[in-house]
PDB file of N, CA and C in Angstrom:
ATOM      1  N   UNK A   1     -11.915  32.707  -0.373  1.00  0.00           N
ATOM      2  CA  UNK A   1     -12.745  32.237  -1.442  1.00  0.00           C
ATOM      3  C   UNK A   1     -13.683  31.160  -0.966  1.00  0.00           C
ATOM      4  N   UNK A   2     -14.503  30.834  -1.811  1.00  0.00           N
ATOM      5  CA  UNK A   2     -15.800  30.275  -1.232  1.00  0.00           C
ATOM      6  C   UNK A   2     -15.153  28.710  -2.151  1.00  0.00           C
ATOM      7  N   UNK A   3     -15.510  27.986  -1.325  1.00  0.00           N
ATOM      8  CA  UNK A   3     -15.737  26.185  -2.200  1.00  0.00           C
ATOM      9  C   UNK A   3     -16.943  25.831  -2.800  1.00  0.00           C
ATOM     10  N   UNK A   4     -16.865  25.025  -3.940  1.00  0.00           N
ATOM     11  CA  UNK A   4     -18.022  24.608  -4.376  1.00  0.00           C
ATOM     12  C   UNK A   4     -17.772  23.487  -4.461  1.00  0.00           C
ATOM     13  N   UNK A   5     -19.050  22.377  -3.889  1.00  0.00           N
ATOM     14  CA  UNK A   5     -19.322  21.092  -3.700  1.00  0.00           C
ATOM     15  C   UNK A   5     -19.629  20.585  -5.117  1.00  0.00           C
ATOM     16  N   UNK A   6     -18.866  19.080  -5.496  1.00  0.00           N
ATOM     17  CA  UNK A   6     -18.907  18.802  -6.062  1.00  0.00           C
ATOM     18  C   UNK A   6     -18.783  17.379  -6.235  1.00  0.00           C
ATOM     19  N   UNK A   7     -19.277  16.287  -6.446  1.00  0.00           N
ATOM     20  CA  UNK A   7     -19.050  14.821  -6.771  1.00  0.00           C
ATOM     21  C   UNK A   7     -18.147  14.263  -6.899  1.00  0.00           C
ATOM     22  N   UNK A   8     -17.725  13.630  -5.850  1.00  0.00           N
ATOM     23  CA  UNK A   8     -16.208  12.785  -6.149  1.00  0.00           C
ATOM     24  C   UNK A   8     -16.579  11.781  -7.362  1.00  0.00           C
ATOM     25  N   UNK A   9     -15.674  11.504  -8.197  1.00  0.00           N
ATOM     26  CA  UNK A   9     -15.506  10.990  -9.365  1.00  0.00           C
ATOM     27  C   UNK A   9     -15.401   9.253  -9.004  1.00  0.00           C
ATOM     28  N   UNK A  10     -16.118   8.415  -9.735  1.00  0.00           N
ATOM     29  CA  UNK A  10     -15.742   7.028  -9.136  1.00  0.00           C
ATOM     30  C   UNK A  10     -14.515   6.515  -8.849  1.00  0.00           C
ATOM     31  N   UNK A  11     -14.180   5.539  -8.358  1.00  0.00           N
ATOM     32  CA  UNK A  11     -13.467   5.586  -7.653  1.00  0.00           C
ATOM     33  C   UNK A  11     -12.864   6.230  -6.348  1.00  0.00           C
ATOM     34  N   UNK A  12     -13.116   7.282  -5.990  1.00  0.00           N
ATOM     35  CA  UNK A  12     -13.054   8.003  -5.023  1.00  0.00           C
ATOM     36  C   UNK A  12     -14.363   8.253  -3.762  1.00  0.00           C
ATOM     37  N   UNK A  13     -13.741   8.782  -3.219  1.00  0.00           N
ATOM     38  CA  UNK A  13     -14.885   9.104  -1.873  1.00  0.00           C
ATOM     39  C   UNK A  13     -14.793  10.469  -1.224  1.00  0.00           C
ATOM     40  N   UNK A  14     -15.971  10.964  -0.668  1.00  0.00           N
ATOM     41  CA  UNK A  14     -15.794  11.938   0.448  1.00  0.00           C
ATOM     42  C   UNK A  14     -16.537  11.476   2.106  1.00  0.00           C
ATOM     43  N   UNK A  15     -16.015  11.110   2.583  1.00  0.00           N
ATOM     44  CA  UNK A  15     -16.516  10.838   3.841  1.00  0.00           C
ATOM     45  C   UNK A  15     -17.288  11.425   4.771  1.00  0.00           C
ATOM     46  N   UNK A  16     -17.670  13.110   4.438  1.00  0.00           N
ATOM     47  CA  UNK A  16     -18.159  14.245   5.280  1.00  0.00           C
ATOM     48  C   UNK A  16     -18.650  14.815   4.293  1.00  0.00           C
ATOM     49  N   UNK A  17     -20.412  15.076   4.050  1.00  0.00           N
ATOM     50  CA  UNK A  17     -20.914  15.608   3.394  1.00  0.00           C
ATOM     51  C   UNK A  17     -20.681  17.340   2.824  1.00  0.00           C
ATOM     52  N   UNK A  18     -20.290  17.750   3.951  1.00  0.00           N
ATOM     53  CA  UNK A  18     -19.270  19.352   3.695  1.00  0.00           C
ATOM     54  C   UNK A  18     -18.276  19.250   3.046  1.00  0.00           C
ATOM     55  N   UNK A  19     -17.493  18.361   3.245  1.00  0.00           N
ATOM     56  CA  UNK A  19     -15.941  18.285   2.500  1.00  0.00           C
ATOM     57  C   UNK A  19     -16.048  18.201   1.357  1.00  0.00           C
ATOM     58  N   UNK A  20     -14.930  19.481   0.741  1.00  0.00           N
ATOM     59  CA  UNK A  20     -14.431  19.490  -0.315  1.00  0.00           C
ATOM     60  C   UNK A  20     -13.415  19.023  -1.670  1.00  0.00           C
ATOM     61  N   UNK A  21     -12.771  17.505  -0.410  1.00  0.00           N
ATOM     62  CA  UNK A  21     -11.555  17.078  -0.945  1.00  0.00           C
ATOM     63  C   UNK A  21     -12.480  15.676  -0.562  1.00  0.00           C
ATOM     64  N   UNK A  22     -11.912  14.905  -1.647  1.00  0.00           N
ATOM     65  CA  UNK A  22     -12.422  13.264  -2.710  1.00  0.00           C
ATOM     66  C   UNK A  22     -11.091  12.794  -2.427  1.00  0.00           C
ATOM     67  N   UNK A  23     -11.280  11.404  -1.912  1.00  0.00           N
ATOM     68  CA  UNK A  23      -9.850  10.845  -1.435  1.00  0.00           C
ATOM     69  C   UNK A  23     -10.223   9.163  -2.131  1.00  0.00           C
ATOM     70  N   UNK A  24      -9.156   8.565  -2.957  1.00  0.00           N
ATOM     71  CA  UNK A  24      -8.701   7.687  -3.752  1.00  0.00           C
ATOM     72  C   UNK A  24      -9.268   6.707  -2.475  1.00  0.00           C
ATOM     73  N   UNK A  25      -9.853   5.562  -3.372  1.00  0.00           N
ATOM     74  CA  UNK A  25     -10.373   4.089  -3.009  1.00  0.00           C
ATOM     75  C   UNK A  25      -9.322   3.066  -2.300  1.00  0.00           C
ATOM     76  N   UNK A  26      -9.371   2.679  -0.874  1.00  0.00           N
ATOM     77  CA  UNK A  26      -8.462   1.731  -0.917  1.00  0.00           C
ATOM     78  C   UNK A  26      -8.131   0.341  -2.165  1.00  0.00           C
ATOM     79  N   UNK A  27      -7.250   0.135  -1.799  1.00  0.00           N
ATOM     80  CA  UNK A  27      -6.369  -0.877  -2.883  1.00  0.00           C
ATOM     81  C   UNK A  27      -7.637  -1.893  -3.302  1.00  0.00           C
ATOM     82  N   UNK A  28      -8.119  -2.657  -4.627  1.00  0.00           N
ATOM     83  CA  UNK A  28      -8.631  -3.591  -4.455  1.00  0.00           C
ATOM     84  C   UNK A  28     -10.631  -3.077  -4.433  1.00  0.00           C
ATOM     85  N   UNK A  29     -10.508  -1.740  -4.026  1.00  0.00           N
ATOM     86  CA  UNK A  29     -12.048  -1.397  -3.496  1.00  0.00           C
ATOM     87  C   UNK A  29     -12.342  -0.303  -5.113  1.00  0.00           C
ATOM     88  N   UNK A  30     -14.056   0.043  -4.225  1.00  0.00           N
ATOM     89  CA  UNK A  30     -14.514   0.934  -5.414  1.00  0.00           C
ATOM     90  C   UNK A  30     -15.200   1.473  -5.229  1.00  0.00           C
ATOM     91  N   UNK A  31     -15.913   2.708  -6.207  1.00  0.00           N
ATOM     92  CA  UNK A  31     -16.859   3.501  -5.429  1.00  0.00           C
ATOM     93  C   UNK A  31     -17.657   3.875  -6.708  1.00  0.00           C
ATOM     94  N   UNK A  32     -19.036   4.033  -6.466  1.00  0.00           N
ATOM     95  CA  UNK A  32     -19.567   4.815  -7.722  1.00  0.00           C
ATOM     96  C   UNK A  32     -19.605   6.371  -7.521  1.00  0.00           C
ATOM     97  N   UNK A  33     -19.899   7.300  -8.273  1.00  0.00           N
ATOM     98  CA  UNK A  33     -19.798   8.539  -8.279  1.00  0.00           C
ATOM     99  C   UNK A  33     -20.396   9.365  -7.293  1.00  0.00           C
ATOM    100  N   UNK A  34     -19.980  10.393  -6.612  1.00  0.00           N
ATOM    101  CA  UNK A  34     -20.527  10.870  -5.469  1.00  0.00           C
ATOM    102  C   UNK A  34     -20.723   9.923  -3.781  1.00  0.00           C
ATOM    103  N   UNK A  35     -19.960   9.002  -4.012  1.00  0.00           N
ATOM    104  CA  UNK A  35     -20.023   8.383  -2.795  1.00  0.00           C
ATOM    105  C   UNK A  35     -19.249   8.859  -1.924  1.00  0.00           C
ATOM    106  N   UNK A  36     -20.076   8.370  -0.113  1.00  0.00           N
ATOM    107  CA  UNK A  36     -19.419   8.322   0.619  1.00  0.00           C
ATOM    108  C   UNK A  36     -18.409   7.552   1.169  1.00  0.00           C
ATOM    109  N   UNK A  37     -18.495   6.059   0.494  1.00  0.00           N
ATOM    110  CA  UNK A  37     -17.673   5.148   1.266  1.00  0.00           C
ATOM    111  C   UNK A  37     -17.414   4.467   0.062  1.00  0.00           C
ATOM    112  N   UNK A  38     -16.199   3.810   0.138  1.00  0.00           N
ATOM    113  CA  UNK A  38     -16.185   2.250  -1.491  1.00  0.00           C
ATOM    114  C   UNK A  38     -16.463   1.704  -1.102  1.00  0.00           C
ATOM    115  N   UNK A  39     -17.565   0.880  -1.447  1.00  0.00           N
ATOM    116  CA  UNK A  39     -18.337  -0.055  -0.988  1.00  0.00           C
ATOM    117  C   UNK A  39     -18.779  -1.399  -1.967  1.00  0.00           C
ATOM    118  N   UNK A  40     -17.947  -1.290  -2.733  1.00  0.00           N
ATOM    119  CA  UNK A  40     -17.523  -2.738  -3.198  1.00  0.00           C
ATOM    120  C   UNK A  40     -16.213  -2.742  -4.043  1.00  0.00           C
ATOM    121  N   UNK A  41     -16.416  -4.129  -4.824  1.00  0.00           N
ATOM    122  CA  UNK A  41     -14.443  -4.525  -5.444  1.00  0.00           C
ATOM    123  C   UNK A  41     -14.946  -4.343  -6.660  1.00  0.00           C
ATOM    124  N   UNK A  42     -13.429  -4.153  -7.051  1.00  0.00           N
ATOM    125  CA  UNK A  42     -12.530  -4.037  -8.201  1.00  0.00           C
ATOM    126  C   UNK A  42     -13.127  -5.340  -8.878  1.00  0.00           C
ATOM    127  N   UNK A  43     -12.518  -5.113 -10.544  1.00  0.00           N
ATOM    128  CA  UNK A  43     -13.102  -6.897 -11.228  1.00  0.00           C
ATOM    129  C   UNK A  43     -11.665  -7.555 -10.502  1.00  0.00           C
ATOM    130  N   UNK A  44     -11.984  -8.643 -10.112  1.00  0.00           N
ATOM    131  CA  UNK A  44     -10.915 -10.046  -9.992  1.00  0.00           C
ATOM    132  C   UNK A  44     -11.161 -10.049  -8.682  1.00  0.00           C
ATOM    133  N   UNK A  45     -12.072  -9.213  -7.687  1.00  0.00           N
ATOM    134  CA  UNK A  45     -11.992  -9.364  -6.430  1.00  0.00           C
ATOM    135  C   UNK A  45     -13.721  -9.491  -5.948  1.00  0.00           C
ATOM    136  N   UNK A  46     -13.828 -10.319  -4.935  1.00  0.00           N
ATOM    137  CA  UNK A  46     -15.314  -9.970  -4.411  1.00  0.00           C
ATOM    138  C   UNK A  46     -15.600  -9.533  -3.102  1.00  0.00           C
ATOM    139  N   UNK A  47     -16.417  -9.386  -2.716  1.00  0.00           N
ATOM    140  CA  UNK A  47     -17.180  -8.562  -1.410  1.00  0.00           C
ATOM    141  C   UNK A  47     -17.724 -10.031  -0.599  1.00  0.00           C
ATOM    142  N   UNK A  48     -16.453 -10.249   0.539  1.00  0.00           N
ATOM    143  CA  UNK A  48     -17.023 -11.245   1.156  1.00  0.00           C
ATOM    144  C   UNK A  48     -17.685 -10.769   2.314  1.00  0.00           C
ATOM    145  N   UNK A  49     -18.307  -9.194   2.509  1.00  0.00           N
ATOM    146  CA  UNK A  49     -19.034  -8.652   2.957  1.00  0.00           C
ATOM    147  C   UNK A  49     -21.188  -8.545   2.456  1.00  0.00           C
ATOM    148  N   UNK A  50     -20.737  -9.103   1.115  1.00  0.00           N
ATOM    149  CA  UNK A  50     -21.864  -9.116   0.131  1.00  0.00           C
ATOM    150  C   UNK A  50     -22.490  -7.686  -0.023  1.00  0.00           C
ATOM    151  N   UNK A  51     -21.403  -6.772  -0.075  1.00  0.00           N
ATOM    152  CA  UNK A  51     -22.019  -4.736  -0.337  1.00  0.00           C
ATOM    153  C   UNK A  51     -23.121  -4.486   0.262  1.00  0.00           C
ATOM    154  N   UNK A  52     -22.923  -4.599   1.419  1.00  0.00           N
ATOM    155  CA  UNK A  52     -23.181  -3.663   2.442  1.00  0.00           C
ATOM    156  C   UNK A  52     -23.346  -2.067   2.089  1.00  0.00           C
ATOM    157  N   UNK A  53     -25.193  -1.583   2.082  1.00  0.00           N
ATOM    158  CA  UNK A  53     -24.609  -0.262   0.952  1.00  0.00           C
ATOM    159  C   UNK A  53     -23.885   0.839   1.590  1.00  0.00           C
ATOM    160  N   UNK A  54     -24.117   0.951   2.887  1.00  0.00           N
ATOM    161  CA  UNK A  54     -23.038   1.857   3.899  1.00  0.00           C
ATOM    162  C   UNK A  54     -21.784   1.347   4.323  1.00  0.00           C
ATOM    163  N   UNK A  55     -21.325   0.346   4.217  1.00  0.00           N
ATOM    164  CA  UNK A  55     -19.983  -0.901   5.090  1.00  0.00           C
ATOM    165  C   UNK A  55     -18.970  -0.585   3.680  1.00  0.00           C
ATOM    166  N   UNK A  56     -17.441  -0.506   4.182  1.00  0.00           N
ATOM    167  CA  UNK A  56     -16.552  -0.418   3.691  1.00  0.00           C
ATOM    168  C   UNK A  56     -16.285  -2.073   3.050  1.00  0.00           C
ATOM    169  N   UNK A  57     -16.373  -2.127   1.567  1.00  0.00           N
ATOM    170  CA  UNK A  57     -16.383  -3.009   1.138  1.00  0.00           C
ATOM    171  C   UNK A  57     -14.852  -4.179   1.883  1.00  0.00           C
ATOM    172  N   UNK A  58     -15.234  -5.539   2.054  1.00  0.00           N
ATOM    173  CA  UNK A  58     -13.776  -5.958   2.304  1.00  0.00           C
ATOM    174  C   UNK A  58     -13.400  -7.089   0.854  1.00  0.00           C
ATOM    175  N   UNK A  59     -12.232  -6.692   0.326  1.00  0.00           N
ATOM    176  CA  UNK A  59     -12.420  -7.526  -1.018  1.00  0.00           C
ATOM    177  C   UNK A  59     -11.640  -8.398  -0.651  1.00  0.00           C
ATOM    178  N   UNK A  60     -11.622  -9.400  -1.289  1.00  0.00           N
ATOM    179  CA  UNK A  60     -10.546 -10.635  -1.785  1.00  0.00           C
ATOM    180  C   UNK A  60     -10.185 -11.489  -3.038  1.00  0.00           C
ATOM    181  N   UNK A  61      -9.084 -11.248  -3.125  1.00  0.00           N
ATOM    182  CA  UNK A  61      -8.988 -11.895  -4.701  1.00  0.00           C
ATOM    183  C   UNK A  61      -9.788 -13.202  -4.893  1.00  0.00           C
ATOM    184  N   UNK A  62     -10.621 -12.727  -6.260  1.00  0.00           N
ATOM    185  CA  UNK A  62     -11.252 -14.575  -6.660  1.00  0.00           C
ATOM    186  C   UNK A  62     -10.220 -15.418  -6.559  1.00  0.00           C
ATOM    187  N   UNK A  63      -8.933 -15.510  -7.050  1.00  0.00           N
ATOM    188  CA  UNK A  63      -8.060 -16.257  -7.525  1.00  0.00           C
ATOM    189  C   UNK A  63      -8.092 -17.222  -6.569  1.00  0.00           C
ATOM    190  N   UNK A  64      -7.929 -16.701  -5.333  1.00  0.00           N
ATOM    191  CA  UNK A  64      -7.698 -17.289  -3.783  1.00  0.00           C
ATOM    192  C   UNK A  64      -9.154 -18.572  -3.736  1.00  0.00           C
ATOM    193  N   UNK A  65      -9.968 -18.123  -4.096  1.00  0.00           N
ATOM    194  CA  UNK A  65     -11.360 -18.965  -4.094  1.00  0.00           C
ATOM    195  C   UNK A  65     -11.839 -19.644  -4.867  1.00  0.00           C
ATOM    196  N   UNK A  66     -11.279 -19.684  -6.347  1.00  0.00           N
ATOM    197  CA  UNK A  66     -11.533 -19.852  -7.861  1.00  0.00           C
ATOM    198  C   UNK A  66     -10.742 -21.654  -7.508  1.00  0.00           C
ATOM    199  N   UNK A  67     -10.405 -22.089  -6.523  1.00  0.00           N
ATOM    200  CA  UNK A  67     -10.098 -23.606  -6.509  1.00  0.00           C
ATOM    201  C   UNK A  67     -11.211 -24.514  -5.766  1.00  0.00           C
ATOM    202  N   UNK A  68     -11.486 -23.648  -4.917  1.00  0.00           N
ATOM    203  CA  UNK A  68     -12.739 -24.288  -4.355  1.00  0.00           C
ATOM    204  C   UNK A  68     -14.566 -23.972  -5.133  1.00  0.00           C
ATOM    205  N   UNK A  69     -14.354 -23.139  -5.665  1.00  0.00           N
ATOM    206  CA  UNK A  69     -16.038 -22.534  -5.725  1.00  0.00           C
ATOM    207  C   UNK A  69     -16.312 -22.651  -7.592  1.00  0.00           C
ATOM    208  N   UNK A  70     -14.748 -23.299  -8.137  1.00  0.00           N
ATOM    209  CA  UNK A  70     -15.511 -23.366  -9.655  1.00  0.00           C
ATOM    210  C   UNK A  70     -16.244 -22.389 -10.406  1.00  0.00           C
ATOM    211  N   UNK A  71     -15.573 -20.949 -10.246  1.00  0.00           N
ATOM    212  CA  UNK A  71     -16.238 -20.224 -10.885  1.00  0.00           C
ATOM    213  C   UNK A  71     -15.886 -20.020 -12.140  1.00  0.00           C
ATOM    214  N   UNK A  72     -17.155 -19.463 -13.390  1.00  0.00           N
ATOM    215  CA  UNK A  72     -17.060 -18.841 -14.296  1.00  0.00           C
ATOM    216  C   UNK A  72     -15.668 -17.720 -14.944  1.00  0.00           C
ATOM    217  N   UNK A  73     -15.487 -17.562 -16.068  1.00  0.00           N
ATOM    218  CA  UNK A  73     -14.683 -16.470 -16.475  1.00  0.00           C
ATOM    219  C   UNK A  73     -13.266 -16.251 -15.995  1.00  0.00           C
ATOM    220  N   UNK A  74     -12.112 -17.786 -16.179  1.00  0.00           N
ATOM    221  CA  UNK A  74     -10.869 -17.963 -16.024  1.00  0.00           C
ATOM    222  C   UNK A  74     -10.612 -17.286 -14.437  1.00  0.00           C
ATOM    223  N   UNK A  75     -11.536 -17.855 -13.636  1.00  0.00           N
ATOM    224  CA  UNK A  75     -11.437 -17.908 -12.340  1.00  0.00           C
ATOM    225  C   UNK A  75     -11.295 -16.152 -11.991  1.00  0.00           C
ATOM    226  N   UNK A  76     -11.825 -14.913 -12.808  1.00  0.00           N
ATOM    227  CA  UNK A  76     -12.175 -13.883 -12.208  1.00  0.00           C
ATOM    228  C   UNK A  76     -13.780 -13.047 -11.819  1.00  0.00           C
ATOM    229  N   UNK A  77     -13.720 -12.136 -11.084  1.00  0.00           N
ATOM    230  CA  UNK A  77     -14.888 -11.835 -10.889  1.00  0.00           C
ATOM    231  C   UNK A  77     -15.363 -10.383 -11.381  1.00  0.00           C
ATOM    232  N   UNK A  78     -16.846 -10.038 -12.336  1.00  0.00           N
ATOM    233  CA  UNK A  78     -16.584  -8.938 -12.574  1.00  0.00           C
ATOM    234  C   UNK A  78     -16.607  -7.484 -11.032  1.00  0.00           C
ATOM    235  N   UNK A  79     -16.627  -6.678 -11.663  1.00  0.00           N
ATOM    236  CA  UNK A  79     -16.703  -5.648 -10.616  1.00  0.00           C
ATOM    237  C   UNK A  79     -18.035  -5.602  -9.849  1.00  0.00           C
ATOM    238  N   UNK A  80     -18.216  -5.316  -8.579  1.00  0.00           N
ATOM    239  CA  UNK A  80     -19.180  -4.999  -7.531  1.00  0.00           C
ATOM    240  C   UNK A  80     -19.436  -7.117  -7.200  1.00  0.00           C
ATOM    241  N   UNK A  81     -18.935  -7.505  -7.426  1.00  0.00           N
ATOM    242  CA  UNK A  81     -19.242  -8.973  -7.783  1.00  0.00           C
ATOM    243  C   UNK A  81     -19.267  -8.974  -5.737  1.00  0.00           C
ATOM    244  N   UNK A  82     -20.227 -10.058  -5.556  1.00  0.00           N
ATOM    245  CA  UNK A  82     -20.414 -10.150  -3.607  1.00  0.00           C
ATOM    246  C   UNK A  82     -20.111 -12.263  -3.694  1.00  0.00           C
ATOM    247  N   UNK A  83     -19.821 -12.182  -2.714  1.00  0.00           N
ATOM    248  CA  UNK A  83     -20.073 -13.545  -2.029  1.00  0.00           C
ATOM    249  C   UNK A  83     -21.074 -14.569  -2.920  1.00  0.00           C
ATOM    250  N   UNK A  84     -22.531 -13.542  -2.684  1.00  0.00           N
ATOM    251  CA  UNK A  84     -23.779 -14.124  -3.327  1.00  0.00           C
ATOM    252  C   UNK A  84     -24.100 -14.387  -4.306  1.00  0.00           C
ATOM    253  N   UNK A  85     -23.095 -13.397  -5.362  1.00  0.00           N
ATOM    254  CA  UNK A  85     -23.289 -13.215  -6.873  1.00  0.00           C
ATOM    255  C   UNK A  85     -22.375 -14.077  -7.702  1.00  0.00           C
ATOM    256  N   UNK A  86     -21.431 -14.578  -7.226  1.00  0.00           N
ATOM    257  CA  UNK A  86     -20.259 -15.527  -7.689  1.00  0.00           C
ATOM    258  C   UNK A  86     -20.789 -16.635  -8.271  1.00  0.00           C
ATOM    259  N   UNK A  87     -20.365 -16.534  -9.491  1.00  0.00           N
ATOM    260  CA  UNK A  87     -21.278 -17.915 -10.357  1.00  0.00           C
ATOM    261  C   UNK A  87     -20.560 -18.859 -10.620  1.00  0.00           C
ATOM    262  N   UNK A  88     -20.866 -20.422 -10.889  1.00  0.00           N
ATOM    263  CA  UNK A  88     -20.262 -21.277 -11.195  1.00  0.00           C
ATOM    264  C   UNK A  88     -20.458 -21.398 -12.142  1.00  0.00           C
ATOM    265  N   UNK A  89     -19.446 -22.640 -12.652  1.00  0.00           N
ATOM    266  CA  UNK A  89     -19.437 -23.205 -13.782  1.00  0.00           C
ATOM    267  C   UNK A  89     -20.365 -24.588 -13.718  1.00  0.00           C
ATOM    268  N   UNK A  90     -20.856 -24.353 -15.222  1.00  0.00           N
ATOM    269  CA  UNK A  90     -21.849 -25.325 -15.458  1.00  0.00           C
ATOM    270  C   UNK A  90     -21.629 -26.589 -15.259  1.00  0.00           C
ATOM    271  N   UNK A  91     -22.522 -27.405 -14.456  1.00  0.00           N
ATOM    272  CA  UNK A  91     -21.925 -28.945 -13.681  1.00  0.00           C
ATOM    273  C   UNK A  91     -21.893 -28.586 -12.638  1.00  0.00           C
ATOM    274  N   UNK A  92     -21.719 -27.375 -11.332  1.00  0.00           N
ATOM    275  CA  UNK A  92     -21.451 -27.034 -10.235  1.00  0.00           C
ATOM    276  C   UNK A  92     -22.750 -26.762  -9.824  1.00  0.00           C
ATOM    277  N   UNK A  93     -23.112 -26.593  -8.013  1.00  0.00           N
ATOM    278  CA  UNK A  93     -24.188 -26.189  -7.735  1.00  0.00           C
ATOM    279  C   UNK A  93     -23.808 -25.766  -5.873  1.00  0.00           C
ATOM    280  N   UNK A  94     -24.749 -24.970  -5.511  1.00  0.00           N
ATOM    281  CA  UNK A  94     -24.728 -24.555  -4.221  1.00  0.00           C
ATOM    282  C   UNK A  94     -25.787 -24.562  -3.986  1.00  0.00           C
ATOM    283  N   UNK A  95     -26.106 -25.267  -2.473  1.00  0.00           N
ATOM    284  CA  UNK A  95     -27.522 -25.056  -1.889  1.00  0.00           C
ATOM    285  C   UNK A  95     -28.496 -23.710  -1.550  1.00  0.00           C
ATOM    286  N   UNK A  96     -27.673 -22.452  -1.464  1.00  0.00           N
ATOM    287  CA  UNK A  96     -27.937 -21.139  -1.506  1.00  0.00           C
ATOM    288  C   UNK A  96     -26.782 -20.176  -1.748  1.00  0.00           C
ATOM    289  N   UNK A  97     -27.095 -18.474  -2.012  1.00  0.00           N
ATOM    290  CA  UNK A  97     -25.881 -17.758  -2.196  1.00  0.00           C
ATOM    291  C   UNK A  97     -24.833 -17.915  -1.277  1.00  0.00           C
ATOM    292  N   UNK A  98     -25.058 -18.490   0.173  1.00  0.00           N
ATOM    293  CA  UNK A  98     -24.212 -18.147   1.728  1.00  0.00           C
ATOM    294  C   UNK A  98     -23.688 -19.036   1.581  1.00  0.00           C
ATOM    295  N   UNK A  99     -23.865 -20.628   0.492  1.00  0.00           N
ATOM    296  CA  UNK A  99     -23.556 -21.298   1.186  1.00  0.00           C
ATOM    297  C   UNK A  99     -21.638 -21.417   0.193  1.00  0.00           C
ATOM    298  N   UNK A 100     -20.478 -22.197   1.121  1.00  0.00           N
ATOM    299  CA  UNK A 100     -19.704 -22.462   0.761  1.00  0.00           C
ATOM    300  C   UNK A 100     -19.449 -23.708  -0.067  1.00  0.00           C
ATOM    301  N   UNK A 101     -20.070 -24.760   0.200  1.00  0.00           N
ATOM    302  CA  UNK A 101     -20.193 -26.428  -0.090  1.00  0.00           C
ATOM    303  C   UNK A 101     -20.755 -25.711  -1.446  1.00  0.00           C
ATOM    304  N   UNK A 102     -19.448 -26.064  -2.386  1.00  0.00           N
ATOM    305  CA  UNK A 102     -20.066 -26.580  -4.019  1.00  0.00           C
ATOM    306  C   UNK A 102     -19.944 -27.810  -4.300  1.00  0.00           C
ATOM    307  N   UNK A 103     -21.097 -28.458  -4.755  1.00  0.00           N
ATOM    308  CA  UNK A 103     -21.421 -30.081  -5.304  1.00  0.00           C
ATOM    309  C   UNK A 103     -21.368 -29.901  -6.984  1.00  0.00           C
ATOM    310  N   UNK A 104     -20.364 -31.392  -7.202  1.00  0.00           N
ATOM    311  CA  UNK A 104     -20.879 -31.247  -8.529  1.00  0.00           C
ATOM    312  C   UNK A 104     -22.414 -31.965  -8.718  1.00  0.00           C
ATOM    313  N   UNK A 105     -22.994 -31.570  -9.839  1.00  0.00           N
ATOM    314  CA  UNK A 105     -24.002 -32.272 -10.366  1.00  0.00           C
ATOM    315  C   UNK A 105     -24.089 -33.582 -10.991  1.00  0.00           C
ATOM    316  N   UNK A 106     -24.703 -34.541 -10.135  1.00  0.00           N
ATOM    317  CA  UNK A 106     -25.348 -35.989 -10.537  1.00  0.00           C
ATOM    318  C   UNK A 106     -24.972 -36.214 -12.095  1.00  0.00           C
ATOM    319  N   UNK A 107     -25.878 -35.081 -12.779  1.00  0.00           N
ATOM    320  CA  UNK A 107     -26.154 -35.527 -14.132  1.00  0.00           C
ATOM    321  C   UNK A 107     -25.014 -34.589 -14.981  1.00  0.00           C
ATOM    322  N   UNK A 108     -24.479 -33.895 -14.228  1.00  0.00           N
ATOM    323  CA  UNK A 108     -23.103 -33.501 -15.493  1.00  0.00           C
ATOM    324  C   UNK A 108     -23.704 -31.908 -15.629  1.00  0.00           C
ATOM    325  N   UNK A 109     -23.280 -31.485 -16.465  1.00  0.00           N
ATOM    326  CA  UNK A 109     -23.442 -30.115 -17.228  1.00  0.00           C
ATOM    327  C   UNK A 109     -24.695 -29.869 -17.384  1.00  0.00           C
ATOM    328  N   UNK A 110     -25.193 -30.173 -18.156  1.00  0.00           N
ATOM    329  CA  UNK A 110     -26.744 -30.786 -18.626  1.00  0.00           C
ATOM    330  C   UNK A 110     -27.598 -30.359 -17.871  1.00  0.00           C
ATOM    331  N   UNK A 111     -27.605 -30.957 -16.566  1.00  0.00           N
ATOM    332  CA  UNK A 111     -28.259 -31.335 -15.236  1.00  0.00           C
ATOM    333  C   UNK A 111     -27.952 -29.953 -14.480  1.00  0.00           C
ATOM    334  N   UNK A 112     -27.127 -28.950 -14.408  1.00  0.00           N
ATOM    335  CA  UNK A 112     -26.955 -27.460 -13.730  1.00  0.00           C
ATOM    336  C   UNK A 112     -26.519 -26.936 -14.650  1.00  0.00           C
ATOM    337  N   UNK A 113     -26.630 -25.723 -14.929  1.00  0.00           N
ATOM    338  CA  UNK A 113     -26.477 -24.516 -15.657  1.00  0.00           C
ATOM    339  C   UNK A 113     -25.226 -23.712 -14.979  1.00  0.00           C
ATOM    340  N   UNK A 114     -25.412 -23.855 -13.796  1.00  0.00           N
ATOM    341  CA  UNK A 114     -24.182 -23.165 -13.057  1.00  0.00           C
ATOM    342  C   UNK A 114     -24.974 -21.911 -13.035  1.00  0.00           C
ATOM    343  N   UNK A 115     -24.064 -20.619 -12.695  1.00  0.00           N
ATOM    344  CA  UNK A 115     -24.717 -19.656 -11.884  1.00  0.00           C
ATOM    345  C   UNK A 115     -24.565 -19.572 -10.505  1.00  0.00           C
ATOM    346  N   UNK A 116     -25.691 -18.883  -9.828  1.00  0.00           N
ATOM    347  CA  UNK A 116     -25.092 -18.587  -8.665  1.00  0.00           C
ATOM    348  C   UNK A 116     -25.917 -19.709  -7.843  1.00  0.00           C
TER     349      UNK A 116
END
């Protein structure tokens, strides 16, 4: 019998554009529909790779980072969330997306919006 090609379902992947078999996302990772690779995280985890659109996403729990970096939303991250995209809480600030050093703000809340 003949195969018919068909779209791995998110979460999943096919690695070989011929192949017929869609194989489940490592732990923590994700994939949008028809992909070849998961290439970013789950919500509560981020891409300290910053999704790489070909690179096998590498995730890590916010939780682990949510003491240093003051983020938003009871210290989780939503899904596809990168390094770059990780927002703070208002009063917090970073000199760019790369950078690690969060300062609070001089003037309080007020004075930063927070974000990324």
């Amino acid at each position: 019998g003949s195969s018919k090609c068909t779209a791995c379902a998110m979460g999943k992947y096919s690695p070989s554009l011929n192949s017929t078999r869609c194989f489940s996302c490592l732990q923590n990772t994700d994939s949008d529909k028809g992909a070849s690779v998961c290439r970013f995280c789950e919500v509560g985890y981020y891409d300290e790779n910053d999704g790489g659109s070909t690179r096998l996403a590498s995730c890590i729990d916010c939780q682990d980072l949510s003491r240093t970096m003051h983020m938003l939303q009871q210290h989780t991250c939503p899904g596809k969330t990168t390094f770059a995209t990780i927002n703070l809480n208002p009063g917090y600030w970073r000199s760019s997306t790369s950078s690690m050093l969060i300062l609070e703000c001089p003037g309080g809340k007020e004075a930063c919006a927070g974000g990324g």
